[in-house]
Protein backbone atom coordinates (compact mmCIF):
# COMPACT_ATOMS: atom_id res chain seq x y z
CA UNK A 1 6.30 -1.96 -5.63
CA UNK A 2 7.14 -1.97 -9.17
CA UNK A 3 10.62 0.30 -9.99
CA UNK A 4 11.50 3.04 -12.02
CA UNK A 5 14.84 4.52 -13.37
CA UNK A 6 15.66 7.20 -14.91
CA UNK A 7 18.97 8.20 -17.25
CA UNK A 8 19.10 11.85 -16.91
CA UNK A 9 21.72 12.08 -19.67
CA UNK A 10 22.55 9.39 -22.44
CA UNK A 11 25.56 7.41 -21.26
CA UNK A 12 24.95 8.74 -17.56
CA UNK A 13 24.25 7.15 -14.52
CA UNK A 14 20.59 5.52 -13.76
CA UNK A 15 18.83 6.90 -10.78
CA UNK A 16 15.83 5.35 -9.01
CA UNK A 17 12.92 7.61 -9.28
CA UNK A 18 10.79 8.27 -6.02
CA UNK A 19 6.80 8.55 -6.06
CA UNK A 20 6.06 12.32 -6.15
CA UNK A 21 2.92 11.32 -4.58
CA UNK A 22 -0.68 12.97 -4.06
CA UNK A 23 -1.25 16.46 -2.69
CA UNK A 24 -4.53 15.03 -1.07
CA UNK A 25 -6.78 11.99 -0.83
CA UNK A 26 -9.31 13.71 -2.87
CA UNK A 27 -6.89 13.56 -6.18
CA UNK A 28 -6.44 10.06 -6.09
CA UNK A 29 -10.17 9.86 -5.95
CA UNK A 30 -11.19 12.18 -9.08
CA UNK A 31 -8.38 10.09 -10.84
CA UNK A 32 -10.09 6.61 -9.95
CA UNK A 33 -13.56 8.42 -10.93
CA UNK A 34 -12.32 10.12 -14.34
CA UNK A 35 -10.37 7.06 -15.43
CA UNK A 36 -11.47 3.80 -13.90
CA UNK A 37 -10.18 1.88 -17.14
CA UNK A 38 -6.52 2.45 -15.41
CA UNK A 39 -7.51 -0.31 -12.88
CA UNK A 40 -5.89 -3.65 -13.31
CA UNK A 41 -8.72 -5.00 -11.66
CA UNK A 42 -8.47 -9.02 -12.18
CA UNK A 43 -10.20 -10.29 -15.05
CA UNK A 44 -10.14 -7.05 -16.77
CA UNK A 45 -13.74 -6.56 -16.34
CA UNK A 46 -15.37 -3.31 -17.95
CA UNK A 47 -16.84 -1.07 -15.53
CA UNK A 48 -19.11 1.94 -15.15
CA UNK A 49 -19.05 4.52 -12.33
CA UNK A 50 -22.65 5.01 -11.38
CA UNK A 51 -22.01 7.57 -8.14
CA UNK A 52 -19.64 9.34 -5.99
CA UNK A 53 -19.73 9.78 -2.00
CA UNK A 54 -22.78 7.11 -2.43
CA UNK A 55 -24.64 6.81 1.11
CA UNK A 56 -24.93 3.44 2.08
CA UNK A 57 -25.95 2.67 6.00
CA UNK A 58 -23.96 4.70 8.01
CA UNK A 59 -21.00 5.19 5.80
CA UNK A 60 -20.50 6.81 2.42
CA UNK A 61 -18.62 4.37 -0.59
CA UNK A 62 -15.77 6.79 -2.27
CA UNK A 63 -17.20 4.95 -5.68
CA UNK A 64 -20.42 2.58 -6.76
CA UNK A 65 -19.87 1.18 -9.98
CA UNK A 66 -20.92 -1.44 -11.96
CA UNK A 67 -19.70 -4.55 -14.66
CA UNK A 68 -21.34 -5.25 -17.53
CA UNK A 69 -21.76 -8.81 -16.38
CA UNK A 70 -23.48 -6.85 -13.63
CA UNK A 71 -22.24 -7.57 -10.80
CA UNK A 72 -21.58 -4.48 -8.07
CA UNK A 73 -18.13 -2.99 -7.56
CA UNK A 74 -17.44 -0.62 -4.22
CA UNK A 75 -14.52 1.37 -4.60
CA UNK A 76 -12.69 2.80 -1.21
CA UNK A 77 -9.96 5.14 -2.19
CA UNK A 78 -7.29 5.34 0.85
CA UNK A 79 -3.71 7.17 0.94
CA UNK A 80 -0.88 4.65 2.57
CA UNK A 81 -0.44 7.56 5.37
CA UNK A 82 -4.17 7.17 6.41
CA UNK A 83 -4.32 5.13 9.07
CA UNK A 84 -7.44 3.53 7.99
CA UNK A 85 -5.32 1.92 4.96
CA UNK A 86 -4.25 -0.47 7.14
CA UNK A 87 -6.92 -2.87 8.07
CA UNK A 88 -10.12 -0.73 8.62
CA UNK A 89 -10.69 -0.21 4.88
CA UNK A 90 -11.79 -3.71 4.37
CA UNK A 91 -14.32 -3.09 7.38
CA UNK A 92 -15.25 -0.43 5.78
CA UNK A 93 -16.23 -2.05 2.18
CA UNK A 94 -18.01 -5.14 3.98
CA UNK A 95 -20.39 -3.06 5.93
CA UNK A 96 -21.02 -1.29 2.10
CA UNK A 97 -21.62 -4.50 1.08
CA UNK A 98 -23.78 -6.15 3.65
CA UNK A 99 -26.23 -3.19 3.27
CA UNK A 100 -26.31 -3.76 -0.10
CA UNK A 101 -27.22 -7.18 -0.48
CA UNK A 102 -30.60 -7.93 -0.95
CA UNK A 103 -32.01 -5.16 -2.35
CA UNK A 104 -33.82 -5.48 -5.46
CA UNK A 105 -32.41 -3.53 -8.45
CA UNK A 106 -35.51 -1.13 -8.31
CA UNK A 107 -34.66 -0.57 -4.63
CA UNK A 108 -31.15 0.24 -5.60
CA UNK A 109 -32.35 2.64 -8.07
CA UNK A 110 -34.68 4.56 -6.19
CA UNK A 111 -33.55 4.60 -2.92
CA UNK A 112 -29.75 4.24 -3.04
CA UNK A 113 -28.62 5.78 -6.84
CA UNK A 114 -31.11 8.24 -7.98
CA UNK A 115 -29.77 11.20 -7.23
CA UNK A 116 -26.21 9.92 -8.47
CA UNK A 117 -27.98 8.36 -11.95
CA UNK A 118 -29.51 11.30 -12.48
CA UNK A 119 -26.45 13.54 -12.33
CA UNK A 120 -24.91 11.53 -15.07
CA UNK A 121 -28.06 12.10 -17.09
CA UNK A 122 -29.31 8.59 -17.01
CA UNK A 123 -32.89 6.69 -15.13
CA UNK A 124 -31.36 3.49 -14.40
CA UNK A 125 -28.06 1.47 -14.07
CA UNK A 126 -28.84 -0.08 -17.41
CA UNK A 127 -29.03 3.30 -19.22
CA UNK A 128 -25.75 4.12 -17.25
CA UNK A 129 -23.99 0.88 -18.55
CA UNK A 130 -25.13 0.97 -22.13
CA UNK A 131 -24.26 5.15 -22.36
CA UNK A 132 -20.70 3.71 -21.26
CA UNK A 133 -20.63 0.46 -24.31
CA UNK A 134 -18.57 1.52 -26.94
CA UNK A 135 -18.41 -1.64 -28.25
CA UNK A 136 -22.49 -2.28 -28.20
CA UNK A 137 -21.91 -5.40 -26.17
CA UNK A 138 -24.14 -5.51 -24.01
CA UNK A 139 -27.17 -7.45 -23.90
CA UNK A 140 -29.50 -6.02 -21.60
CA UNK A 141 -31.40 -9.37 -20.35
CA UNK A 142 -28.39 -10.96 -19.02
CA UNK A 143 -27.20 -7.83 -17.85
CA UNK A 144 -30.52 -7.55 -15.54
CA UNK A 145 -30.38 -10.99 -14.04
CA UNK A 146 -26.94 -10.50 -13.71
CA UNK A 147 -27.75 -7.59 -11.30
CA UNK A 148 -30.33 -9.22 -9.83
CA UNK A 149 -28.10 -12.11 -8.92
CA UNK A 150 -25.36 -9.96 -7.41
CA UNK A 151 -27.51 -7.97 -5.24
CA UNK A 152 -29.29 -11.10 -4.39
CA UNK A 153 -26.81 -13.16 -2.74
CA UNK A 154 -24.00 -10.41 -1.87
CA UNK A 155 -21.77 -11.47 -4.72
CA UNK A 156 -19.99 -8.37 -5.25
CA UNK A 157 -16.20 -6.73 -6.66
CA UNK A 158 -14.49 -4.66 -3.70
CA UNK A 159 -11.35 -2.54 -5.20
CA UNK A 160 -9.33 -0.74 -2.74
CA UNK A 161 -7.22 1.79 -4.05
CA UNK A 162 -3.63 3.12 -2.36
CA UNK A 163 -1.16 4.97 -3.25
CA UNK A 164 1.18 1.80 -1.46
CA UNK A 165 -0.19 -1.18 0.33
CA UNK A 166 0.91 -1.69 3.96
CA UNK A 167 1.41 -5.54 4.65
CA UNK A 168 -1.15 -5.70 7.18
CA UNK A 169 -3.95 -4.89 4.48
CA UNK A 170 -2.53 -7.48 1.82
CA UNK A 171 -2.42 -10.26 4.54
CA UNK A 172 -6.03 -9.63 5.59
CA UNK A 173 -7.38 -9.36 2.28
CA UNK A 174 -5.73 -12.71 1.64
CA UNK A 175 -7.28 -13.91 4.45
CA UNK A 176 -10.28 -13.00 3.45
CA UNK A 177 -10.62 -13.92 -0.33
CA UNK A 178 -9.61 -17.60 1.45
CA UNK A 179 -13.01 -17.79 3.13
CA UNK A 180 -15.23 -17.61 0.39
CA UNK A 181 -15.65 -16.94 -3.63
CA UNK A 182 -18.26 -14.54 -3.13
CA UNK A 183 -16.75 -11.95 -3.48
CA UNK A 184 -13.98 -10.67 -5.05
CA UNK A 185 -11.11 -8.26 -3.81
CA UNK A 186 -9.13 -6.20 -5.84
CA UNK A 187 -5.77 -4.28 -3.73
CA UNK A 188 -4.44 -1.91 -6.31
CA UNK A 189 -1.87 0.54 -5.61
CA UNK A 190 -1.32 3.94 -8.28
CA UNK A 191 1.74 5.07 -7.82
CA UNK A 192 2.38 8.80 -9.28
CA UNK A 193 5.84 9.92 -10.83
CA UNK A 194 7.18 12.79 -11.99
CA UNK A 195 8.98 12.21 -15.35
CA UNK A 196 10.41 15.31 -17.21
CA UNK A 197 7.83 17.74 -16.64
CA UNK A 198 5.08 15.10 -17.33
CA UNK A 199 2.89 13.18 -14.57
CA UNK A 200 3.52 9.09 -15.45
CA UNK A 201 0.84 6.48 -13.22
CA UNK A 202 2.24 3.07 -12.33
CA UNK A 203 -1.08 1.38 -11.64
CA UNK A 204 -0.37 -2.52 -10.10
CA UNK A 205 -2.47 -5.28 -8.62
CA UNK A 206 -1.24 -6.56 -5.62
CA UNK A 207 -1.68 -10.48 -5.11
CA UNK A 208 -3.37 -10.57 -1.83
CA UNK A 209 -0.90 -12.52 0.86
CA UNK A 210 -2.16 -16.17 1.38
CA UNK A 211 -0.51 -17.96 3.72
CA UNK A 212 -0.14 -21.45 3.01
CA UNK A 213 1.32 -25.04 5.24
CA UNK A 214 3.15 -24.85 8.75
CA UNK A 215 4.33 -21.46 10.48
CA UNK A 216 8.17 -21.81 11.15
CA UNK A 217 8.91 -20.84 14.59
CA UNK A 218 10.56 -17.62 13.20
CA UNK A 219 6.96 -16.92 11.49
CA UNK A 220 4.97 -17.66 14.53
CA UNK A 221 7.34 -15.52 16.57
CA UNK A 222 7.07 -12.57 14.54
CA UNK A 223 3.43 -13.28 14.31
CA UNK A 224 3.74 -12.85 17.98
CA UNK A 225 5.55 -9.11 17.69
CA UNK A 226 8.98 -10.20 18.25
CA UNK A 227 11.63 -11.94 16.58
CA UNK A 228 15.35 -11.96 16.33
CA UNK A 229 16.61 -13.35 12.68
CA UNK A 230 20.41 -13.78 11.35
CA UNK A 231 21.11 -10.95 8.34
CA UNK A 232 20.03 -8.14 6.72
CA UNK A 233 17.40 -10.38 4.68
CA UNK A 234 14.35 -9.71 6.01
CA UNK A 235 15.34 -5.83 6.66
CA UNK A 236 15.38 -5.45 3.27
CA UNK A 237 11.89 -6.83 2.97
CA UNK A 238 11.05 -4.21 5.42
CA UNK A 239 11.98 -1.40 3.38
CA UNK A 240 8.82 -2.07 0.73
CA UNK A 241 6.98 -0.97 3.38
CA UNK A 242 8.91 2.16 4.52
CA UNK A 243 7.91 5.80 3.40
CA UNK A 244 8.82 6.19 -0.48
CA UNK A 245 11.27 8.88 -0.33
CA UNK A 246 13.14 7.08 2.16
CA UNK A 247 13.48 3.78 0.97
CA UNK A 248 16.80 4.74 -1.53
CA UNK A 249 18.34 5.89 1.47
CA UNK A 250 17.18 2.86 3.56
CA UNK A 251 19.16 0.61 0.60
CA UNK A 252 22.35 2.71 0.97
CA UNK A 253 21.79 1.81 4.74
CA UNK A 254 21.60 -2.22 4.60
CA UNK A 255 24.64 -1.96 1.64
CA UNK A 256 26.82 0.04 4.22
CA UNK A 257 25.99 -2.82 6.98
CA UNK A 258 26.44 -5.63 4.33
CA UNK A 259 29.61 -4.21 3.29
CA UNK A 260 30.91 -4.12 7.12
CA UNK A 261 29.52 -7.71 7.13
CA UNK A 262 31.61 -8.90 4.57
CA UNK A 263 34.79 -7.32 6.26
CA UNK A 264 34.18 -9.06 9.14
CA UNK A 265 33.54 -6.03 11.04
CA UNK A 266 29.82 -6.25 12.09
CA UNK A 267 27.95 -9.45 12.45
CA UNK A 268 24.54 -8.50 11.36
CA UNK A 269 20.62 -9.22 12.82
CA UNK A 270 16.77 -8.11 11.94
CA UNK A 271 15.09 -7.74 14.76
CA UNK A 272 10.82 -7.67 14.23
CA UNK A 273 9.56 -5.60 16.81
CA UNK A 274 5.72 -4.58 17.89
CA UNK A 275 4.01 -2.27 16.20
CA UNK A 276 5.39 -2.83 12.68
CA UNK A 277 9.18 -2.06 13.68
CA UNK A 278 11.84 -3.94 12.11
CA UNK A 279 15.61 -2.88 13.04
CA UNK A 280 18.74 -3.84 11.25
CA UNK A 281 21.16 -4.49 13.79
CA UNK A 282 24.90 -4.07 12.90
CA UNK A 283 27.04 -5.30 15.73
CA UNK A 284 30.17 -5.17 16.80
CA UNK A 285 31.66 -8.37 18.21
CA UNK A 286 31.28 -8.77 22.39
CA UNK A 287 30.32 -4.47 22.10
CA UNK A 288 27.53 -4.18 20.72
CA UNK A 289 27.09 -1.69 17.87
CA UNK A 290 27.39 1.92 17.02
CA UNK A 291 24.05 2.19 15.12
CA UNK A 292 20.48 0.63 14.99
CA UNK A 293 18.62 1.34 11.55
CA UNK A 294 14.41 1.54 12.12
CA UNK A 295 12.10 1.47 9.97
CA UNK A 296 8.37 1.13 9.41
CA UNK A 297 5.49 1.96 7.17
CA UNK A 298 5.48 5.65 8.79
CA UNK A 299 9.19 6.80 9.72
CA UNK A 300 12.48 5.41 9.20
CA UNK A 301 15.85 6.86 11.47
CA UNK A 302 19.14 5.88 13.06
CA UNK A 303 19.92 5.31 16.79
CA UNK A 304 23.34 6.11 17.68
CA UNK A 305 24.70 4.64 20.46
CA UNK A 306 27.26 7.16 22.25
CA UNK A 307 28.73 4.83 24.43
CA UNK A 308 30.15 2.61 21.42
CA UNK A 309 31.21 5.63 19.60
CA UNK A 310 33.76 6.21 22.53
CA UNK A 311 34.63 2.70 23.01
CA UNK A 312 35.67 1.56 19.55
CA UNK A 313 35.66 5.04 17.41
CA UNK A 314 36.29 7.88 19.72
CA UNK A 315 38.05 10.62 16.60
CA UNK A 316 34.61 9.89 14.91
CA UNK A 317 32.55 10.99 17.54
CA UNK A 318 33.11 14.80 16.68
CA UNK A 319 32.99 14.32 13.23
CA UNK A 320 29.57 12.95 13.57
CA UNK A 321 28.07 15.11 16.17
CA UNK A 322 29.05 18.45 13.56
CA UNK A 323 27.20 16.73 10.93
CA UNK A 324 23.97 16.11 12.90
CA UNK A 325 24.47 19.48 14.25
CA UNK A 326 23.92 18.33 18.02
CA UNK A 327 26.02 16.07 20.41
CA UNK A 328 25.19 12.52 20.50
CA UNK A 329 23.30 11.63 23.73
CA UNK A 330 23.02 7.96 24.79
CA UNK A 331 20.25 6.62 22.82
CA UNK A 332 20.21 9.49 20.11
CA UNK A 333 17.76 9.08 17.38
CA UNK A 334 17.99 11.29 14.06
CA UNK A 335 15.52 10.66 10.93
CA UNK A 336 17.23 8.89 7.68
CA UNK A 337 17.62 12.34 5.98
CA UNK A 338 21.11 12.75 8.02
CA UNK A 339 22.36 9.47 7.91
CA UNK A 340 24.69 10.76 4.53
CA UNK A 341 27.28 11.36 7.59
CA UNK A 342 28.06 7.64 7.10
């Protein structure tokens, strides 16, 4: 995710601005509808909206619109926090897209876009397309057989939209635009800031993840659910995928650790658990350690580890427990918001 700082005052420290985000799913979508030009959708095709909440099979598309080469483009519009961001978005768009293909324009008009064409005062994609030309170029033959063509063999543009893309969506999408150069897939995250009283949009096109050569054994383990990997590297991967407003915090986190590292205090592991959970590990030589740092795309918190605390730093142990406001039993988890206490 692309990041942005801020210098409050001139001469003053720079601060790294967190996402305000989007009060609903819903806003996200009427952006993407009012202002589809904000896409960085690759090529940096034009494209027309031709209907909202359009009923195709079983499902309803968030967005149908159109290029004026014309091929198809299905929009789905997902927040990270949905779970269906993760993979079953791209289910979703492929069933959209299998119904589709094979209809003949006409069809598509009448029995799939009518009502939606004629709420944007138009008869047919065409007149939709041409309303939307400011620059008069299109030519309306190749524009038809164009069409034609996409519907015809399934050839079609499928954007997904996210406020932040979990790594399980961007692998599968790579995965899938591997298979075949029919269609095209688009994974673009809008990020929203608050900037001085004024709403700023960080649209960005994520590269879909292709995996290329020979798995190492570390990759194929983690593949697996579980791995076990020497420093703090790979944690700070991780902590793209963490929450937004925790991710700062999650930075002041691995530089603590790193810092204790470089002391010779802590030797430090990543640990890739199931389920998306990846743990920094700083530990204590022959004792283990005091903390374990989590993270994952939904949460982010400490483990303490009381019996450690009263091994190696007993006089801490109070100090801690008044800041969390509870005692620390074994295994204690609090989220990242109190972790300032270290």
């Amino acid at each position: 995710m692309t990041a942005i700082w801020q210098e409050d005052d001139p001469g003053g420290p720079w601060r790294l601005l967190t996402p305000s985000g989007y009060p609903a799913e819903a806003s996200l979508h009427d952006l993407i509808e009012q202002t589809p030009q904000l896409l960085p959708l690759a090529g940096a095709p034009q494209i027309t909206v031709l209907g909202r909440e359009v009923a195709l099979g079983s499902g309803r598309a968030d967005l149908l619109a159109v290029e004026s080469s014309g091929r198809l483009v299905i929009v789905e519009v997902k927040l990270a926090t949905n779970s269906e961001a993760r993979r079953a978005v791209l289910a979703q768009v492929l069933s959209y897209a299998a119904y589709l293909q094979s209809f003949q324009p006409a069809q598509l008009e009448a029995d799939v876009l009518a009502s939606h064409l004629a709420h944007r005062g138009t008869d047919t994609v065409l007149d939709a397309v041409e309303a939307d030309d400011q620059q008069q170029a299109i030519e309306p033959g190749a524009f038809t057989d164009g069409l034609a063509e996409c519907l015809r063999e399934g050839s079609f543009r499928l954007v997904l939209v996210l406020d932040d893309a979990p790594s399980e969506l961007t692998q599968t999408a790579g995965y899938l635009q591997s298979l075949t150069d029919r269609i095209q897939i688009d994974l673009i995250t809008v990020a929203a800031y608050e900037v001085n009283g004024s709403r700023v949009l960080v649209p960005q096109r994520v590269e879909p993840a292709r995996r290329v050569g020979q798995l190492s054994q570390a990759d194929a383990n983690a593949r697996q659910g579980s791995a076990l990997v020497p420093g703090s590297a790979d944690f700070r991967v991780a902590i793209a995928q963490a929450p937004a407003s925790q991710r700062e915090l999650l930075v002041r986190l691995t530089d603590w650790a790193e810092h204790l590292h470089q002391q010779k205090l802590v030797a430090l592991q990543t640990y890739h658990g199931k389920a998306g959970i990846t743990t920094l590990l700083p530990r204590l030589p022959g004792q283990g350690g005091l903390v374990s740092i989590y993270t994952d795309p939904k949460a982010a918190y400490l483990q303490f580890w009381r019996s450690a605390f009263e091994r190696r730093a007993p006089n801490t142990l109070p100090v801690v427990e008044a800041a969390l406001g509870a005692p620390i039993n074994p295994g204690h988890s609090r989220g990242c918001d109190l972790v300032t206490v270290l």
